[in-house]
C-alpha atoms as a PDB file:
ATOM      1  CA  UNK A   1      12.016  57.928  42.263  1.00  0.00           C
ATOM      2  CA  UNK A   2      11.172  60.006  45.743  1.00  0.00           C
ATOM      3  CA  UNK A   3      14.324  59.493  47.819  1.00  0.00           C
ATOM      4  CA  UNK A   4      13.893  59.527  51.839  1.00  0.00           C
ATOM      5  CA  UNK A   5      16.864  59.367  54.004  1.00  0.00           C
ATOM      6  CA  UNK A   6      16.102  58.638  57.913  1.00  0.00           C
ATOM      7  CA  UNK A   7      18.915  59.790  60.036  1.00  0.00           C
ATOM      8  CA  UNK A   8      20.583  57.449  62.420  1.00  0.00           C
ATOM      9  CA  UNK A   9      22.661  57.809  65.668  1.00  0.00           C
ATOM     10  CA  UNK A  10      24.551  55.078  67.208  1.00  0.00           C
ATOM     11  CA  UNK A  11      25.723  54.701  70.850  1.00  0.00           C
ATOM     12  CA  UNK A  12      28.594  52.762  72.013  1.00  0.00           C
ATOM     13  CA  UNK A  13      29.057  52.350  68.075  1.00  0.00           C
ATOM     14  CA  UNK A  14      32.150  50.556  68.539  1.00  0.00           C
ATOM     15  CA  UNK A  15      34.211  50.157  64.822  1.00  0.00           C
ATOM     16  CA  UNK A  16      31.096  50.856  62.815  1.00  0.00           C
ATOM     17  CA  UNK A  17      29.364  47.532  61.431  1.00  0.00           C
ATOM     18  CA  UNK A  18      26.203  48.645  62.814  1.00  0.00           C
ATOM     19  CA  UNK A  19      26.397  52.013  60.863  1.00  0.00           C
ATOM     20  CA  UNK A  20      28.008  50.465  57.791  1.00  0.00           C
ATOM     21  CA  UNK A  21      25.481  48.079  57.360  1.00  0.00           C
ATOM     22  CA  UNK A  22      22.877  50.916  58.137  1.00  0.00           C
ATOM     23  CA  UNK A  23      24.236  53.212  55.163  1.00  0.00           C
ATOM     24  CA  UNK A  24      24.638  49.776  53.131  1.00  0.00           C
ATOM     25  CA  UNK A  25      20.705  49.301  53.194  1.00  0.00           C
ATOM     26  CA  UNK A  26      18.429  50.658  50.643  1.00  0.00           C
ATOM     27  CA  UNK A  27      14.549  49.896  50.222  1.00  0.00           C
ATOM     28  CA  UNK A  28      11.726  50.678  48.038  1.00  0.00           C
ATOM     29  CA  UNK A  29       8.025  50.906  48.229  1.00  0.00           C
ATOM     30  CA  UNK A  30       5.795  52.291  46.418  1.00  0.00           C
ATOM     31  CA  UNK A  31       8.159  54.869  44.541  1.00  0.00           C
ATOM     32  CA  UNK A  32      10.089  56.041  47.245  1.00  0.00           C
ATOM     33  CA  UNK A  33      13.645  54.902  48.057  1.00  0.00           C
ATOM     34  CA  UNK A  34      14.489  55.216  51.631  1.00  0.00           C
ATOM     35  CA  UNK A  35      17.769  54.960  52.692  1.00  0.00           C
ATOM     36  CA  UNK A  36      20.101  56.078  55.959  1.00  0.00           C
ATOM     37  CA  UNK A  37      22.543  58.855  56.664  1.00  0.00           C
ATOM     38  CA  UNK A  38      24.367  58.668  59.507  1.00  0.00           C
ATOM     39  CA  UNK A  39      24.398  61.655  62.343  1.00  0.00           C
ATOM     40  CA  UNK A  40      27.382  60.542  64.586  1.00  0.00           C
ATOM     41  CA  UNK A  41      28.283  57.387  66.300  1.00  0.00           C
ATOM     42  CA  UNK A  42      29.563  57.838  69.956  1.00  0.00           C
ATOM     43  CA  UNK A  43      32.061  55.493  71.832  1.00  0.00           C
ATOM     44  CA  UNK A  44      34.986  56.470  74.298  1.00  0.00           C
ATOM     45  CA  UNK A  45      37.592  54.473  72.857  1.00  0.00           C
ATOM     46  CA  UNK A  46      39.747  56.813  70.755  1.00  0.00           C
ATOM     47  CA  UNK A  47      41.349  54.161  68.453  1.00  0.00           C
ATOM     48  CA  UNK A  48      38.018  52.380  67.423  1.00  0.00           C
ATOM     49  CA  UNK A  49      36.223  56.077  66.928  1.00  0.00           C
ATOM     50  CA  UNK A  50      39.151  56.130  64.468  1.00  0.00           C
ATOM     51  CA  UNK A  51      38.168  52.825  62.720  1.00  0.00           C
ATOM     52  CA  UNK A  52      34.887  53.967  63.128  1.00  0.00           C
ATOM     53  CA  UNK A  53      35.427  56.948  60.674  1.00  0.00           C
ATOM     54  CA  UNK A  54      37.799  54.997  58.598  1.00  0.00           C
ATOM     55  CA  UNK A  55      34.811  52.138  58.179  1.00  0.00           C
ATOM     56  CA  UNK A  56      31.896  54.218  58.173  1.00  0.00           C
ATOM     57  CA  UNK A  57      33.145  57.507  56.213  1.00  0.00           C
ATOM     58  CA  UNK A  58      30.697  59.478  59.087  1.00  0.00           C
ATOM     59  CA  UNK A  59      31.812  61.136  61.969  1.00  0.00           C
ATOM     60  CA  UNK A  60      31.739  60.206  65.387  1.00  0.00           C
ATOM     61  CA  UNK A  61      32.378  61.946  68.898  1.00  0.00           C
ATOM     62  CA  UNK A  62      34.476  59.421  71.447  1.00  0.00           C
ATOM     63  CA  UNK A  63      32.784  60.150  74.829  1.00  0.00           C
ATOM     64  CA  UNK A  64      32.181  58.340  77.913  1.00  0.00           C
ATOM     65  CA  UNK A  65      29.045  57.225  78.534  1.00  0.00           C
ATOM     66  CA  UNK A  66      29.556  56.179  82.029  1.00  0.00           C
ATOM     67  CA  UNK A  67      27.845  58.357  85.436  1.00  0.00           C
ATOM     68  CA  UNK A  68      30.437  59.130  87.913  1.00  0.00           C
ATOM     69  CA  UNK A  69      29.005  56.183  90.063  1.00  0.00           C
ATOM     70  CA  UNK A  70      29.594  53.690  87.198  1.00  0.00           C
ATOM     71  CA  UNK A  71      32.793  54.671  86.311  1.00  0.00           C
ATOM     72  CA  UNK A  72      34.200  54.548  89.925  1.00  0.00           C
ATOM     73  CA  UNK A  73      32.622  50.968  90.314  1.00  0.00           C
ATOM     74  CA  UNK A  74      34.560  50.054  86.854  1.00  0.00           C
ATOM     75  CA  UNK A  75      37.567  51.589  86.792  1.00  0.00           C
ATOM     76  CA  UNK A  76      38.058  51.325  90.792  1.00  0.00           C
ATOM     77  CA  UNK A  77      39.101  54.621  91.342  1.00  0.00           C
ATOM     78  CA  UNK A  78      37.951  58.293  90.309  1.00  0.00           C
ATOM     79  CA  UNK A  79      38.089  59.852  86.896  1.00  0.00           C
ATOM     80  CA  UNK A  80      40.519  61.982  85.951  1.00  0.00           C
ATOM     81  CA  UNK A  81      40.311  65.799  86.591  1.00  0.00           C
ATOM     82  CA  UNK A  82      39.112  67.278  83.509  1.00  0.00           C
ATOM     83  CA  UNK A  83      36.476  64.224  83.265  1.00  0.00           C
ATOM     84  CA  UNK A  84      32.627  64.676  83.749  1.00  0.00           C
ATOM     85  CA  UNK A  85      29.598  62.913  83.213  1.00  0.00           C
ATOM     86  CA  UNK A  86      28.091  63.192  79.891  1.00  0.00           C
ATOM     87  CA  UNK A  87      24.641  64.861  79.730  1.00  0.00           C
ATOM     88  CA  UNK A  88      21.665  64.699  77.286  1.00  0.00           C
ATOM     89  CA  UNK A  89      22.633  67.931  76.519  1.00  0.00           C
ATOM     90  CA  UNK A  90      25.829  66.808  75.193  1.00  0.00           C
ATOM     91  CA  UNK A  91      24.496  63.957  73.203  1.00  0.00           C
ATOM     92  CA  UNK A  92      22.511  66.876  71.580  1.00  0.00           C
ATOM     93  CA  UNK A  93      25.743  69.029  70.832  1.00  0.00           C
ATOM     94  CA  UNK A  94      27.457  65.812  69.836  1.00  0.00           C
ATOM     95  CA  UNK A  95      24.503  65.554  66.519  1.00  0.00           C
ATOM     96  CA  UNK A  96      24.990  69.433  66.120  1.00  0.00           C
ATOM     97  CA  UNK A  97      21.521  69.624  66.826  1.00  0.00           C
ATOM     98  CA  UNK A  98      20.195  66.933  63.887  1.00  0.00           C
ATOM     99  CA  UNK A  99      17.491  65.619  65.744  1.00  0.00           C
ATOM    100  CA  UNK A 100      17.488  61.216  64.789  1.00  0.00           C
ATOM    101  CA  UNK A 101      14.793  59.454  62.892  1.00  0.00           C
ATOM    102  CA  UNK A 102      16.487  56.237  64.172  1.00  0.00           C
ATOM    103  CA  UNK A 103      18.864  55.163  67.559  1.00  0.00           C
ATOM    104  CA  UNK A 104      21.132  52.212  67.482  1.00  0.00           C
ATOM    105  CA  UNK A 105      22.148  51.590  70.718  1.00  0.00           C
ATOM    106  CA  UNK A 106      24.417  48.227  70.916  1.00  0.00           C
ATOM    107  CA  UNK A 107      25.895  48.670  74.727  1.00  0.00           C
ATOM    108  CA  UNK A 108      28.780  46.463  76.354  1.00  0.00           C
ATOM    109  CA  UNK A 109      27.557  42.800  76.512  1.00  0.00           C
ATOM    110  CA  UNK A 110      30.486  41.190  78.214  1.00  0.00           C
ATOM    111  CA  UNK A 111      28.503  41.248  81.675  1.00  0.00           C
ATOM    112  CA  UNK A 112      25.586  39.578  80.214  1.00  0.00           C
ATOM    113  CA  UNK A 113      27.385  37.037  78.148  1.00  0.00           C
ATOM    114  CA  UNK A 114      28.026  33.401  79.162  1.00  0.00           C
ATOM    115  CA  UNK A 115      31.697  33.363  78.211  1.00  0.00           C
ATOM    116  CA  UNK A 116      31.507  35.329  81.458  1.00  0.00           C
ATOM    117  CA  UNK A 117      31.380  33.277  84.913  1.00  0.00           C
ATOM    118  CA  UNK A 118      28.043  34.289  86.792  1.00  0.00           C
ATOM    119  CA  UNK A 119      29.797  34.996  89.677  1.00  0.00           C
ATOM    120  CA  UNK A 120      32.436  37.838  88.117  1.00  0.00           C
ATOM    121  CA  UNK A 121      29.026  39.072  86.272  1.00  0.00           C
ATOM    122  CA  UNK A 122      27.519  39.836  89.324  1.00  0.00           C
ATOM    123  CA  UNK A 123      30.427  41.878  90.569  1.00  0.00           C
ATOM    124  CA  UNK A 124      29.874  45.383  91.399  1.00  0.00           C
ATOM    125  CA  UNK A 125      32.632  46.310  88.357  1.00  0.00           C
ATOM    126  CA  UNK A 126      30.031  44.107  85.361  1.00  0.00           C
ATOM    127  CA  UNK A 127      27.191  45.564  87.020  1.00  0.00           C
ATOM    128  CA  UNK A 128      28.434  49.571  86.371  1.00  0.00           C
ATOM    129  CA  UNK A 129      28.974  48.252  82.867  1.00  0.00           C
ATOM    130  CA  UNK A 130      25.786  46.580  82.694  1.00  0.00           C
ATOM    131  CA  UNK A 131      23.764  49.702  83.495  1.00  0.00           C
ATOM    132  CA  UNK A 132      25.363  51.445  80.443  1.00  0.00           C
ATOM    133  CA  UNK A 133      22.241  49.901  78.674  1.00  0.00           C
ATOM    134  CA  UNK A 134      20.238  52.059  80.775  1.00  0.00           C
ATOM    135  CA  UNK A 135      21.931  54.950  80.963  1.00  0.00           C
ATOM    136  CA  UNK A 136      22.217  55.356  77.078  1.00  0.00           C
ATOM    137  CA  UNK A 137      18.502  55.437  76.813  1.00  0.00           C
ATOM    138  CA  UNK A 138      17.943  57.335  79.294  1.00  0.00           C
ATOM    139  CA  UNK A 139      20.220  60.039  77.876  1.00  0.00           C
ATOM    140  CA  UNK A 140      18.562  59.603  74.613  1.00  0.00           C
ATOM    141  CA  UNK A 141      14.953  60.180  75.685  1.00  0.00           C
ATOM    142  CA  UNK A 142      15.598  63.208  77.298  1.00  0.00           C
ATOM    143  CA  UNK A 143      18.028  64.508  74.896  1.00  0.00           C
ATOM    144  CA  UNK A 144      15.342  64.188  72.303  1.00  0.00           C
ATOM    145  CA  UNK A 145      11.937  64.407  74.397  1.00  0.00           C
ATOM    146  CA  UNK A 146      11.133  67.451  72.472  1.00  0.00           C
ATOM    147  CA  UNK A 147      10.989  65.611  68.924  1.00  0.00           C
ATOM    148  CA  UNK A 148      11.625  61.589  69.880  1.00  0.00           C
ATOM    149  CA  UNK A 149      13.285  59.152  67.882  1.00  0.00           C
ATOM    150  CA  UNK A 150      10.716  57.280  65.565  1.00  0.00           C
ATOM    151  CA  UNK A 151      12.369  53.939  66.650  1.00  0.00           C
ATOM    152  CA  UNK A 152      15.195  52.894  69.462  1.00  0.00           C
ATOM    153  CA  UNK A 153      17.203  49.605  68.923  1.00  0.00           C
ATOM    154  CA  UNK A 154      18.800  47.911  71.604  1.00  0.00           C
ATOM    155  CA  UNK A 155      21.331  44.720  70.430  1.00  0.00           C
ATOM    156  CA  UNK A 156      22.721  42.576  72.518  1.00  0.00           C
ATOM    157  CA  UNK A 157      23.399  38.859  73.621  1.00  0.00           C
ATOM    158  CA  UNK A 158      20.346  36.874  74.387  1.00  0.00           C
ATOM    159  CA  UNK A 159      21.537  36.321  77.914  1.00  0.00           C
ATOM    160  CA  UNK A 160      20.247  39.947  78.948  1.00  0.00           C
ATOM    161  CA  UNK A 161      16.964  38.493  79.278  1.00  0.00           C
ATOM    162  CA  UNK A 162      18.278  36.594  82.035  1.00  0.00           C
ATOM    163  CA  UNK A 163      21.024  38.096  83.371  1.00  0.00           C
ATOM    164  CA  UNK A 164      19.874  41.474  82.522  1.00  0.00           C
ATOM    165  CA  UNK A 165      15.998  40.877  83.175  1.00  0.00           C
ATOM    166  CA  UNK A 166      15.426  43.910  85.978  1.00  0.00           C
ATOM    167  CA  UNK A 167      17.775  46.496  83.176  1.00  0.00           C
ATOM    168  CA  UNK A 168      15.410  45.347  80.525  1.00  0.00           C
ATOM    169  CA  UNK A 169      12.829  45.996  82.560  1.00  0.00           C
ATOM    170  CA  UNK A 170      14.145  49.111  83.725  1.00  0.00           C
ATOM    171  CA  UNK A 171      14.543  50.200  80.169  1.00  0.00           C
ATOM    172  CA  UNK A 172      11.007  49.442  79.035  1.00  0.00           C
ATOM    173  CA  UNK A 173       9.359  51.500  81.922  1.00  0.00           C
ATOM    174  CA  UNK A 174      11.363  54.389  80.830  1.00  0.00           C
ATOM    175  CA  UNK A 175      10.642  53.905  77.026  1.00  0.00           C
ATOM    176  CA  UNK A 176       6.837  53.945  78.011  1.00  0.00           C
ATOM    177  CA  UNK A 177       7.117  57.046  80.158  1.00  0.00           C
ATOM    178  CA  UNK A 178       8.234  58.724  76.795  1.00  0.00           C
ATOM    179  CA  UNK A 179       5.146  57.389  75.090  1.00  0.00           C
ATOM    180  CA  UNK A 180       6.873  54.501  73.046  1.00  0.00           C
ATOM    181  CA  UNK A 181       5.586  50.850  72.276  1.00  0.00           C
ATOM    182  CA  UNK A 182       8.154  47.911  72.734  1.00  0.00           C
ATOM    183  CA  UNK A 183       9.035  44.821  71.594  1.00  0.00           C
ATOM    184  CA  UNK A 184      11.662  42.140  71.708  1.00  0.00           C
ATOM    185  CA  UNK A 185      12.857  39.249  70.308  1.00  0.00           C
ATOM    186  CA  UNK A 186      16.019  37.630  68.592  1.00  0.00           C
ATOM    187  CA  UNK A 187      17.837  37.781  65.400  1.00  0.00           C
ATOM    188  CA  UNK A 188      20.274  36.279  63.183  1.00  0.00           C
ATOM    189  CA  UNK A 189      23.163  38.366  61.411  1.00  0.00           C
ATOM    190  CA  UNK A 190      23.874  35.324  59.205  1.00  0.00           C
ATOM    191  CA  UNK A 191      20.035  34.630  58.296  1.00  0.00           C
ATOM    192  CA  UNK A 192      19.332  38.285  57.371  1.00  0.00           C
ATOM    193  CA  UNK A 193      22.816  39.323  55.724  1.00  0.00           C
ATOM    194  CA  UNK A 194      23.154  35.831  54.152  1.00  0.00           C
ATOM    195  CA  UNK A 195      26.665  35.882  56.520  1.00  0.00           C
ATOM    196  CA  UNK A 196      28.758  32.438  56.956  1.00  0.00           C
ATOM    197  CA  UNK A 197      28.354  32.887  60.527  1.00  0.00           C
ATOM    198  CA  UNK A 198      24.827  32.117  62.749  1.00  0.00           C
ATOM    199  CA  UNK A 199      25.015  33.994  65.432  1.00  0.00           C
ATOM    200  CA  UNK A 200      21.198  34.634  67.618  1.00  0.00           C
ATOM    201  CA  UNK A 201      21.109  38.071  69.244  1.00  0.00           C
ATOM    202  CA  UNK A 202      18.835  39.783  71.547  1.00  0.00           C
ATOM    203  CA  UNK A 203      16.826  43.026  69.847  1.00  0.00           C
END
């Protein structure tokens, strides 16, 4: 049997259940297996890039995906000296080049969730964390503008539609200015995995 393998980058990968289940997945048609290899994932938490490796067996680069603005808005103060803002250029050097077939992109969703009070979501510190959805496609596109992604995911909680309506529209405007179609709508973990838990998300 032909064997295909369409390679995958994640942002804001966290521990790796979006990759593992990626490399997991295996499909057939018409006598050619296609499959997934992972490029990199890329989060800025040190410990779960670590868990991310561990899980995932692939390797990951822990960088911060936040612009100077965001981060100060965050954080509440300025980065550190030897900090800077990440560049598409960098999310280039971070796949060694490896241009993606696929980008998984699940970003922060505490500011959009509902375990959230509406009032501390609309604070300028959820609102920097927010526009990481944003910022991580925007660093994609242009990272890969020369030879784009066949497909960009973006997961998250339902509640972006809401919450997050003028990001999501944000985001499609820019997906369209790099000559890609859109479309959203939910899905279950449980119903597709056959998982205990039923859980809707935003794709």
């Amino acid at each position: 049997m032909e064997q295909h393998k369409f390679k995958t980058l994640f942002l804001f990968c966290g521990l790796g259940g979006g990759a593992f289940g990626f490399q997991e997945a295996k499909e057939e048609y018409k006598g050619i297996e296609g499959s997934f290899e992972t490029i990199c994932g890329i989060d800025c938490d040190p410990e779960i890039c670590k868990d991310f490796e561990y899980i995932t067996g692939s390797r990951v680069e822990c960088m911060d995906l936040f612009s100077r603005e965001q981060y100060i808005s965050f954080h509440g103060k300025e980065p550190a000296a030897d900090w800077r803002e990440v560049t598409p250029q960098d999310i280039r050097k971070a796949c060694r080049e490896e241009y993606p077939d696929i980008v998984f992109t699940s970003p922060p969703c505490k500011g959009f969730s509902g375990l959230l009070p509406e009032k501390s979501a609309k604070s300028e510190k959820y609102q920097a964390l927010n526009k990481l959805t944003i910022r991580g496609i925007r660093l994609v596109c242009e990272a890969f503008k020369d030879s784009p992604p066949s497909l960009i995911l973006l997961e998250n909680v339902p509640r972006i539609t809401t919450r997050g309506k003028e990001l999501l529209d944000e985001i499609k405007k820019v997906l369209k200015e790099y000559g890609y179609a859109f479309s959203d709508g939910y899905h279950d973990c449980g119903e597709i995995g056959g998982l205990a838990q039923h859980r809707k998300r935003y794709l």
